[in-house]
Protein backbone atom coordinates (compact mmCIF):
# COMPACT_ATOMS: atom_id res chain seq x y z
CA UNK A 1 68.51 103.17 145.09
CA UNK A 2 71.00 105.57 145.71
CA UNK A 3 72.86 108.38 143.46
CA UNK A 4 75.91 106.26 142.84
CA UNK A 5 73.73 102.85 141.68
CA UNK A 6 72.45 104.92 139.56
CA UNK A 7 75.30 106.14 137.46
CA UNK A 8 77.03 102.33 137.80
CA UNK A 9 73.93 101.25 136.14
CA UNK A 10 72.76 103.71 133.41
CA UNK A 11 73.72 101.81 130.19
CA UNK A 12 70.54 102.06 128.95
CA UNK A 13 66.33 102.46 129.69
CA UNK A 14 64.31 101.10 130.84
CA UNK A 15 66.96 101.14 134.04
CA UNK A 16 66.12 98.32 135.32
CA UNK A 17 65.63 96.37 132.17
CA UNK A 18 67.18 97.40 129.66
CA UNK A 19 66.04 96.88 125.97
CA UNK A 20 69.76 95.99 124.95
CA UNK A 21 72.69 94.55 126.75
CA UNK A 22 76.43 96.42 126.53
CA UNK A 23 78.25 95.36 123.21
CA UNK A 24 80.43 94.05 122.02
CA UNK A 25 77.33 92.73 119.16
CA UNK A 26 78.90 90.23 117.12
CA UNK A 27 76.92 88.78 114.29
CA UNK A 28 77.22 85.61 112.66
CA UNK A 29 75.90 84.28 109.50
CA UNK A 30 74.81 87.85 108.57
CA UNK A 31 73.21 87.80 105.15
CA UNK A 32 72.65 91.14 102.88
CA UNK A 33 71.30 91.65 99.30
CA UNK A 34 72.50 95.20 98.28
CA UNK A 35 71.09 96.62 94.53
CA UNK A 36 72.98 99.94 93.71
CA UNK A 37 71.04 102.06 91.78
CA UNK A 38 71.69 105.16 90.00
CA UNK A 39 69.07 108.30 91.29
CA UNK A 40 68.27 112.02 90.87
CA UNK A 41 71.32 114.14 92.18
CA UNK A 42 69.13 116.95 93.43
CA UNK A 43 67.49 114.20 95.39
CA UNK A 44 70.24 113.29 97.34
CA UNK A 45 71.67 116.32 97.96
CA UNK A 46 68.56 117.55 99.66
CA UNK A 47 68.73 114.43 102.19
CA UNK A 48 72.63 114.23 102.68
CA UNK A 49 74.17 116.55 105.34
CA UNK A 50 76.94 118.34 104.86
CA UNK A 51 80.26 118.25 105.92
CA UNK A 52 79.59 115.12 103.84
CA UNK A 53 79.83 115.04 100.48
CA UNK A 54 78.56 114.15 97.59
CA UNK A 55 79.66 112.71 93.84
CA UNK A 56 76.88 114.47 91.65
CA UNK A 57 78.47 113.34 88.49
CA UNK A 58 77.55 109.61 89.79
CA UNK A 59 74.72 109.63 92.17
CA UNK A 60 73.84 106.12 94.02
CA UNK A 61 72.36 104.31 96.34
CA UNK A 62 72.58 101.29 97.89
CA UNK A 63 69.05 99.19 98.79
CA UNK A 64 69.65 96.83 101.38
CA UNK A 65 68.09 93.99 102.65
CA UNK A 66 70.26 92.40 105.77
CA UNK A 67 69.28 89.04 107.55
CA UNK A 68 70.72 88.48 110.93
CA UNK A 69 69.80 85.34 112.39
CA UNK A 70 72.35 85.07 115.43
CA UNK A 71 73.39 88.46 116.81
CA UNK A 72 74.83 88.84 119.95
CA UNK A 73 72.16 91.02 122.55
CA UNK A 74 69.91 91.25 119.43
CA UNK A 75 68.54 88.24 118.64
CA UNK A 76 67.26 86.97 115.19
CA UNK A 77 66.04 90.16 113.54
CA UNK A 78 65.59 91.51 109.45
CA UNK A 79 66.57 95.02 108.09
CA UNK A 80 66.23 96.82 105.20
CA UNK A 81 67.18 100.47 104.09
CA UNK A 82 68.64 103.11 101.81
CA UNK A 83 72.85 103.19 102.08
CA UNK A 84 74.30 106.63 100.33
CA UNK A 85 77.65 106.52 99.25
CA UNK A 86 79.83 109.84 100.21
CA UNK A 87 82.95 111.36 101.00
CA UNK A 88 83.95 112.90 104.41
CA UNK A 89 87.71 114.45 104.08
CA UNK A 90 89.22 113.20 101.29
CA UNK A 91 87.60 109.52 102.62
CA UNK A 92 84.88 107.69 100.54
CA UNK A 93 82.07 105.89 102.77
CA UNK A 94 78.66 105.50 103.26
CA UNK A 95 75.32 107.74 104.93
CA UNK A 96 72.98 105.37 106.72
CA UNK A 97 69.89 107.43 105.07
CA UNK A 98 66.91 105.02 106.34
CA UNK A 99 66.71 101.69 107.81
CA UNK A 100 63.30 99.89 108.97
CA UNK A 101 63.63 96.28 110.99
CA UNK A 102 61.33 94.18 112.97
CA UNK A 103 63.07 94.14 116.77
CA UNK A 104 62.54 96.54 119.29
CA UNK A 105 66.56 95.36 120.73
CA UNK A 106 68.38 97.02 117.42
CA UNK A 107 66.02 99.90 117.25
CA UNK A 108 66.57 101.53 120.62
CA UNK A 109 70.30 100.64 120.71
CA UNK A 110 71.13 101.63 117.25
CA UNK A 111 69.22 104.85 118.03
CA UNK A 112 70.68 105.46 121.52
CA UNK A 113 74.29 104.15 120.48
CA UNK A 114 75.45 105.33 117.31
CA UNK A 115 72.43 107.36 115.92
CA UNK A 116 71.17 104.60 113.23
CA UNK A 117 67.71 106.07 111.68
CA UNK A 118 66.11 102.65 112.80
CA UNK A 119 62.10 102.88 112.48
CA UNK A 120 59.39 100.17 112.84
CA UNK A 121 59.01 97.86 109.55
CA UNK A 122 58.70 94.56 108.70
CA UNK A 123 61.36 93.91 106.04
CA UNK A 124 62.34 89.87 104.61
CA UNK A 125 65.20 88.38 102.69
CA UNK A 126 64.68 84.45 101.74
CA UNK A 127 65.42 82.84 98.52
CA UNK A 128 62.77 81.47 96.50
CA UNK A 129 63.57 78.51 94.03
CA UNK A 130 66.47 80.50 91.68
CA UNK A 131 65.42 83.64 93.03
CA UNK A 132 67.00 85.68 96.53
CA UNK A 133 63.86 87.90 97.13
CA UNK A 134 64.30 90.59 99.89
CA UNK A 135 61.15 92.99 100.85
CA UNK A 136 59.82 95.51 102.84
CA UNK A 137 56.35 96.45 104.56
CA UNK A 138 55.45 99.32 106.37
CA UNK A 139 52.30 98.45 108.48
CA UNK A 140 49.57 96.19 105.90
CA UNK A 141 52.14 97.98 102.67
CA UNK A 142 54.83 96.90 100.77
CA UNK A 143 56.76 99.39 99.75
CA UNK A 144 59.77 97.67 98.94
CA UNK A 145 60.81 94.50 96.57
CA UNK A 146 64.27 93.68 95.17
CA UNK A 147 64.73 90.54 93.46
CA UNK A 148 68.57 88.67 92.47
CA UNK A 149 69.51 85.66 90.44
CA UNK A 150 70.55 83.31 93.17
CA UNK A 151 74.60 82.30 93.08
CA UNK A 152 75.12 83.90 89.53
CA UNK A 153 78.67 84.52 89.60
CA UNK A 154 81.12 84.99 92.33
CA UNK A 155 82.31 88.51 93.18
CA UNK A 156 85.81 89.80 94.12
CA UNK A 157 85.87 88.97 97.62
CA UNK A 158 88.89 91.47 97.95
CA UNK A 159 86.67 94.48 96.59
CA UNK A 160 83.49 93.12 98.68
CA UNK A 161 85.81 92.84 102.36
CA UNK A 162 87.10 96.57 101.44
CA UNK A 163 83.83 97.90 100.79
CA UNK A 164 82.25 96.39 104.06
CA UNK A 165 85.55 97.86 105.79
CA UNK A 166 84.77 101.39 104.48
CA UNK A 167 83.74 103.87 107.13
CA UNK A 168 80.07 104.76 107.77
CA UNK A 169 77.86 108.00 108.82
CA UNK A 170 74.70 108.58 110.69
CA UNK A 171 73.31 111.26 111.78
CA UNK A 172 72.87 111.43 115.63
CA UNK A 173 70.08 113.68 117.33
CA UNK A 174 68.88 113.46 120.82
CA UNK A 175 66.34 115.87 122.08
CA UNK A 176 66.78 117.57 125.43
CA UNK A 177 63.22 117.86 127.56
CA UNK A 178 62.45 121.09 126.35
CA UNK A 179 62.34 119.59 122.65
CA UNK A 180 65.57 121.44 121.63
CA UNK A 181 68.58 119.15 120.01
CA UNK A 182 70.57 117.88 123.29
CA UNK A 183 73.11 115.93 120.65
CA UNK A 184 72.91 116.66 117.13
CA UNK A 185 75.81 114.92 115.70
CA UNK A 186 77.95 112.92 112.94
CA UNK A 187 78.73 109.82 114.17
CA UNK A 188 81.56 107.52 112.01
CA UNK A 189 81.11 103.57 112.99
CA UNK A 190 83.35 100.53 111.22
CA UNK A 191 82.07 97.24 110.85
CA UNK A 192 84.94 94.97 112.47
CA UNK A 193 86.65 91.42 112.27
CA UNK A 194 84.87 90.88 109.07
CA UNK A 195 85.37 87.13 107.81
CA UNK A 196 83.51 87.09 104.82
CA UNK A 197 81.83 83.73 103.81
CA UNK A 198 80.84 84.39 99.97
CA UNK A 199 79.74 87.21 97.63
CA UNK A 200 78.12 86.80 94.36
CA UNK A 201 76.40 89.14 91.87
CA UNK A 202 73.71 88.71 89.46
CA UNK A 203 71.19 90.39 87.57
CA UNK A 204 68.76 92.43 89.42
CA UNK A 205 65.57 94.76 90.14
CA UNK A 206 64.16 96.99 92.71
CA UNK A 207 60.59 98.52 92.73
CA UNK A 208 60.16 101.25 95.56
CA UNK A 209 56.58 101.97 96.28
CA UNK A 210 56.00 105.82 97.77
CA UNK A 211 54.47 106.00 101.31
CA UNK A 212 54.20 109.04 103.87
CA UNK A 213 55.97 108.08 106.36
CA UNK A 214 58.67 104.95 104.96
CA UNK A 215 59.77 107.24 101.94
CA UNK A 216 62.59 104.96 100.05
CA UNK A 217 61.16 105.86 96.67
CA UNK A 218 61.46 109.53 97.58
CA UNK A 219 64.87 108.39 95.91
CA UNK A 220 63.84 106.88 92.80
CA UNK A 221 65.30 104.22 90.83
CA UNK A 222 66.73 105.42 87.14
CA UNK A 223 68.49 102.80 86.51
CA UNK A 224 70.38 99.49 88.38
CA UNK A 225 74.27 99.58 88.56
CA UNK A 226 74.90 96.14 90.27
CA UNK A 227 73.79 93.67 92.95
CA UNK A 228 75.89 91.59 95.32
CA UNK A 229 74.31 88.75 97.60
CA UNK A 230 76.88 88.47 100.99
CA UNK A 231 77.04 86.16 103.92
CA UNK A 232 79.68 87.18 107.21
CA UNK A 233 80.38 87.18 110.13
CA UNK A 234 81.59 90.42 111.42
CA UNK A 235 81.41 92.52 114.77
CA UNK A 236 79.32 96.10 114.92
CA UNK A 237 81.90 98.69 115.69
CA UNK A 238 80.78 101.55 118.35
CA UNK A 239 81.52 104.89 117.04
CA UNK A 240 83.24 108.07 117.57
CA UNK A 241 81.68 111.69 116.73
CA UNK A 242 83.08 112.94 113.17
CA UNK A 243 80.96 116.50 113.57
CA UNK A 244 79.35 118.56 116.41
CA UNK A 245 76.81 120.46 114.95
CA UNK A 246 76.09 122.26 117.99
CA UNK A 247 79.42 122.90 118.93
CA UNK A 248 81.81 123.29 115.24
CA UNK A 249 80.32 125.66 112.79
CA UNK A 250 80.23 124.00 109.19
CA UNK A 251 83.31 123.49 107.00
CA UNK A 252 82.51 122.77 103.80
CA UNK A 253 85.32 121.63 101.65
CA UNK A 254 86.16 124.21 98.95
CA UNK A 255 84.87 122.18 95.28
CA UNK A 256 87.53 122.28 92.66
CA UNK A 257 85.85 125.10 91.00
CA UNK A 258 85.67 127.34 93.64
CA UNK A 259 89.65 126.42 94.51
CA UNK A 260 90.96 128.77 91.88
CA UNK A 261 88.69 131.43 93.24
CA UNK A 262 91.12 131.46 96.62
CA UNK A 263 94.58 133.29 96.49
């Protein structure tokens, strides 16, 4: 094979099967169950990086379970994870903290792609008599379980398609063969032609077992805020990097109380 197949082929590894195909990844029928939850402030800050920022006077999280039956390159897959909502230049959003499915596909493109903290889990979101039940296992443990009334009451669907349309963060890092950080970066993605099917809300609960090495109740739940159950079709944005950390030193925005401390 010679230099120039090479670089006309390098999408992704294995070269000469790759685990993903090139996007775009459209998904239809995608199904989520997201409990926000209020948590410890110090918590998050130790786990959010800046230049983002946080809103310690109301510190959540969203728990998400996502079923994706038809996805385009992907397959029929389940996720679940811990969603941080943030603020990156004036702009609210989210910080893809941890996210744990069950198909190799999504875990080595999200990686490779746009940075997603994908692991190995075996997460589930069905509904159960009355009852939409999502959960998560990390080998023979469950270490997560969040339970909805089914259908309650319809949400705003306005407020729903603006939140899905709100931009998102990872944090990107590639080693070089030497171990150092080859691409350590902040990575902004967009979830795209959104057509939402239905949104509804409900009461709601979320036990988060602790484990080593899936730790979602390293952010513990104080108390839940709100639940919405969502079905939509919609088309995985790819991203563009928001913050070099190996290249731009840190700006942190100046907090209003150190503002009148600068003349």
């Amino acid at each position: 094979m010679r230099e120039n197949d090479v670089r006309k082929r390098a999408f992704a590894m294995p070269l000469t099967s790759p685990a993903y195909p090139p996007g775009p990844y459209r998904f239809v029928d995608r199904e989520y169950l997201i409990i926000t939850y209020r948590t410890d402030p110090a918590r998050l800050r130790a786990v959010v990086p800046e230049p983002l920022e946080l809103d310690d006077r109301n510190p959540l999280v969203k728990y998400e379970f996502i079923r994706m039956p038809d996805s385009n390159g992907f397959g029929d897959y389940t996720e679940s994870g811990q969603v941080i909502p943030i603020s990156f230049r004036g702009h609210t959003g989210g910080y893809n903290h941890c996210m744990f499915l069950n198909d190799e596909g999504p875990i080595a493109g999200g990686r490779e792609l746009w940075g997603f903290p994908k692991k190995l889990g075996q997460p589930t979101l069905r509904t159960e008599i009355d009852t939409l039940i999502g959960t998560l296992d990390y080998g023979p443990l469950r270490v997560a379980t969040g339970t909805m009334g089914y259908k309650h009451r319809e949400a705003d669907l306005g407020q729903v398609k603006a939140a899905l349309e709100e931009p998102n963060f990872l944090l990107k890092i590639i080693p070089h063969v030497d171990g150092s950080p080859r691409i350590c970066e902040l990575v902004e993605y967009r979830l795209e032609q959104i057509a939402l099917k239905g949104a509804w809300t409900g009461p709601a609960a979320l036990s988060l077992t602790p484990h080593a090495l899936a730790p979602v109740a390293d952010l513990p739940v104080l108390e839940i805020v709100s639940a919405l159950h969502i079905r939509a079709d919609l088309t995985l944005g790819l991203g563009r990097v928001a913050h070099d950390y190996l290249q731009e030193p840190a700006r942190r925005p100046f907090r209003a109380s150190e503002r009148s401390l600068v003349t």
